[in-house]
C-alpha atoms as a PDB file:
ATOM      1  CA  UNK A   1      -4.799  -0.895   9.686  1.00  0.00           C
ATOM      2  CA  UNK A   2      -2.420   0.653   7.366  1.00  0.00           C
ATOM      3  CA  UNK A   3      -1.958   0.568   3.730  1.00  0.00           C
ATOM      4  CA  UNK A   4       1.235   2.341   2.381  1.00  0.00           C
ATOM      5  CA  UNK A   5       2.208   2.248  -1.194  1.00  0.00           C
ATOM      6  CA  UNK A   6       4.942   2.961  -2.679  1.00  0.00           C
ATOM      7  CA  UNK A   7       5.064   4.521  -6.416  1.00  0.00           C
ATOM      8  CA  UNK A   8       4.862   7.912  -8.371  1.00  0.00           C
ATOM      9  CA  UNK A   9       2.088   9.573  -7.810  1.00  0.00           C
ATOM     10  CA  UNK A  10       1.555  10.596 -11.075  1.00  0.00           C
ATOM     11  CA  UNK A  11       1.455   7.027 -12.835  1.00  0.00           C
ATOM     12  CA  UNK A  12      -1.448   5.657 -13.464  1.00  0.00           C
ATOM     13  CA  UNK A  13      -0.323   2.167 -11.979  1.00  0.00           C
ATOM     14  CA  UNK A  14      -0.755   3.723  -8.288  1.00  0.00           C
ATOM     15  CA  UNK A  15      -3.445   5.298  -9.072  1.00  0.00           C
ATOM     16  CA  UNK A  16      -5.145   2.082  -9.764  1.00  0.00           C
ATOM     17  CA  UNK A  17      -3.911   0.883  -6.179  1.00  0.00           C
ATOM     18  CA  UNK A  18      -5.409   3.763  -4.171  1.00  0.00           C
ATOM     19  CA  UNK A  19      -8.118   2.976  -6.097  1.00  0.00           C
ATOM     20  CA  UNK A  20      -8.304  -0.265  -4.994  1.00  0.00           C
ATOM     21  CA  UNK A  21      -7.070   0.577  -1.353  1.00  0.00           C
ATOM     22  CA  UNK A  22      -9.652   2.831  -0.872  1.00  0.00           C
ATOM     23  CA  UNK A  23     -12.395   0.144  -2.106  1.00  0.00           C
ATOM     24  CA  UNK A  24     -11.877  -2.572   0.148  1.00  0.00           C
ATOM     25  CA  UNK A  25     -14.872  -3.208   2.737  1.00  0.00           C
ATOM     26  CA  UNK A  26     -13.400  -2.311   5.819  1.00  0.00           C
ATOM     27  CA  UNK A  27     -14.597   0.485   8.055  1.00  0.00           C
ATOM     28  CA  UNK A  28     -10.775   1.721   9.339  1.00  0.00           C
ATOM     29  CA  UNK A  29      -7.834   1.817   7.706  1.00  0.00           C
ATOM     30  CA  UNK A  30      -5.387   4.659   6.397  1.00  0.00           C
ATOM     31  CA  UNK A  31      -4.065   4.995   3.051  1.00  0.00           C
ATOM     32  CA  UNK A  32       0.005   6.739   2.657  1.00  0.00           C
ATOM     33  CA  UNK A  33       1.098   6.871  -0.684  1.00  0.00           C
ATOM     34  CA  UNK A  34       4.711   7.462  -0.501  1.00  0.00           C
ATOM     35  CA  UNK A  35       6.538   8.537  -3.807  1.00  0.00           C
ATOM     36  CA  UNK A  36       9.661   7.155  -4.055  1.00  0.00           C
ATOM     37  CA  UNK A  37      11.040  10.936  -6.231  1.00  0.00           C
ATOM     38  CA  UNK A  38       9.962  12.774  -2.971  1.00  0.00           C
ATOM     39  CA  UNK A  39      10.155  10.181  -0.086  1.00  0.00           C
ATOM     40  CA  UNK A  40      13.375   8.649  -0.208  1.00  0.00           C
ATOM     41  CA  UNK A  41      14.357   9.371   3.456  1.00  0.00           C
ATOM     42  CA  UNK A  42      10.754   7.900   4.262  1.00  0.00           C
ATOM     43  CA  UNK A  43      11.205   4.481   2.072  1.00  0.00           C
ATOM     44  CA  UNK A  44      14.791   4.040   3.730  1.00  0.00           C
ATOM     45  CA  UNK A  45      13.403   4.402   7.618  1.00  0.00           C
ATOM     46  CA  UNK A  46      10.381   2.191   6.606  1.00  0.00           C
ATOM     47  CA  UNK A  47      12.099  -0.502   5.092  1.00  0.00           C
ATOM     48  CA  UNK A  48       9.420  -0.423   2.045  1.00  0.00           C
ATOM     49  CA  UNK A  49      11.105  -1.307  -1.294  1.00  0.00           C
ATOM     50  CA  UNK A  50      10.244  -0.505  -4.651  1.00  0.00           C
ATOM     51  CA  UNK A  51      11.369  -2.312  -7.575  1.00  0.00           C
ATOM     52  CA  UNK A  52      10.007   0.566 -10.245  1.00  0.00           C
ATOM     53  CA  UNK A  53       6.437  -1.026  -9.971  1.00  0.00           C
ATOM     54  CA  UNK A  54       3.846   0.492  -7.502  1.00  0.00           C
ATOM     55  CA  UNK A  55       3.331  -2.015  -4.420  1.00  0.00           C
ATOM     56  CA  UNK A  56       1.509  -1.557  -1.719  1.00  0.00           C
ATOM     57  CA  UNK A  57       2.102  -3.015   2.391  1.00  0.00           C
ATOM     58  CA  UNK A  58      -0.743  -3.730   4.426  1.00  0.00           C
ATOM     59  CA  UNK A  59       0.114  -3.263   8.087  1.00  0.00           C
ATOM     60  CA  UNK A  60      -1.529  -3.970  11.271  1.00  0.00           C
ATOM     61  CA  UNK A  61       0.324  -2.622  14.424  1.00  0.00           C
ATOM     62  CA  UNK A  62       3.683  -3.163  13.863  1.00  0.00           C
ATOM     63  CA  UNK A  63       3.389  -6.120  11.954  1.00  0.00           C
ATOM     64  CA  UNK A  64       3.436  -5.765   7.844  1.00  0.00           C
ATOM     65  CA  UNK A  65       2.173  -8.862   5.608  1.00  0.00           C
ATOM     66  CA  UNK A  66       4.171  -9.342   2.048  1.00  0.00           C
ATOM     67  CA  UNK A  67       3.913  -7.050  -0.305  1.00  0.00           C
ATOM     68  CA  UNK A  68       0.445  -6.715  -2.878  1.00  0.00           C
ATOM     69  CA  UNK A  69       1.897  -5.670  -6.502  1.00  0.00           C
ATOM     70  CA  UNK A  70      -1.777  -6.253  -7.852  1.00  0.00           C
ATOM     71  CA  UNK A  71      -4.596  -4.005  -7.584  1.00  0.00           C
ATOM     72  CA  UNK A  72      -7.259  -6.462  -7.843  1.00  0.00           C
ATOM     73  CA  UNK A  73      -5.862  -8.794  -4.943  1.00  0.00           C
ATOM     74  CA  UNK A  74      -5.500  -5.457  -2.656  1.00  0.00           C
ATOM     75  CA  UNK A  75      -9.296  -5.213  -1.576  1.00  0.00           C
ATOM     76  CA  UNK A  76      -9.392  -9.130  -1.148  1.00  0.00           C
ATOM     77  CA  UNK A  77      -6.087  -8.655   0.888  1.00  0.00           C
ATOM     78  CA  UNK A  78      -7.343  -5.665   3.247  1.00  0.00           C
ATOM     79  CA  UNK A  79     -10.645  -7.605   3.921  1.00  0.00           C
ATOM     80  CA  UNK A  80      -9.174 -10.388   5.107  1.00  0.00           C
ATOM     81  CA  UNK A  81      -6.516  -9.031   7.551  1.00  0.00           C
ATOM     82  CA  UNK A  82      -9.532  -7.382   8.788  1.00  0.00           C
ATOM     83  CA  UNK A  83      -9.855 -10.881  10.602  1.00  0.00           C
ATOM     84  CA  UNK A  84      -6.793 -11.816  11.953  1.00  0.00           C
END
């Protein structure tokens, strides 16, 4: 499992969503945070958006579910794709 997400890494808004990426109960998963100042060319190949407010994509595989904007539904959101 993947979580990329997608903000400055210097704002305390995607701070909060590592945070909260990084405390979901699930033994394997990897977190990218991918600044939109210094990953442009990234965010373009990957599709990602960002509307000026960190979000973050949970992906399994090839297959990405809709974007989480809120910190607090990002653990309940990794746990459960743990069982798809």
């Amino acid at each position: 499992m993947r979580v990329t997400i997608v903000g400055p890494e210097s704002s305390k808004s995607t701070r909060m969503m590592i945070g909260a990426a990084h405390r979901a109960r699930i033994p394997f998963r990897s977190v990218e945070v991918l600044d939109p100042r210094t990953h442009a060319e990234d965010l373009e190949a990957s599709g990602f958006g960002y509307a000026g407010e960190p979000v973050a994509y949970i992906c399994i595989g090839t297959s990405c579910q809709a974007p989480v904007t809120d910190p607090v539904v990002l653990p309940e959101r990794l746990e459960g794709s743990r069982h798809r």
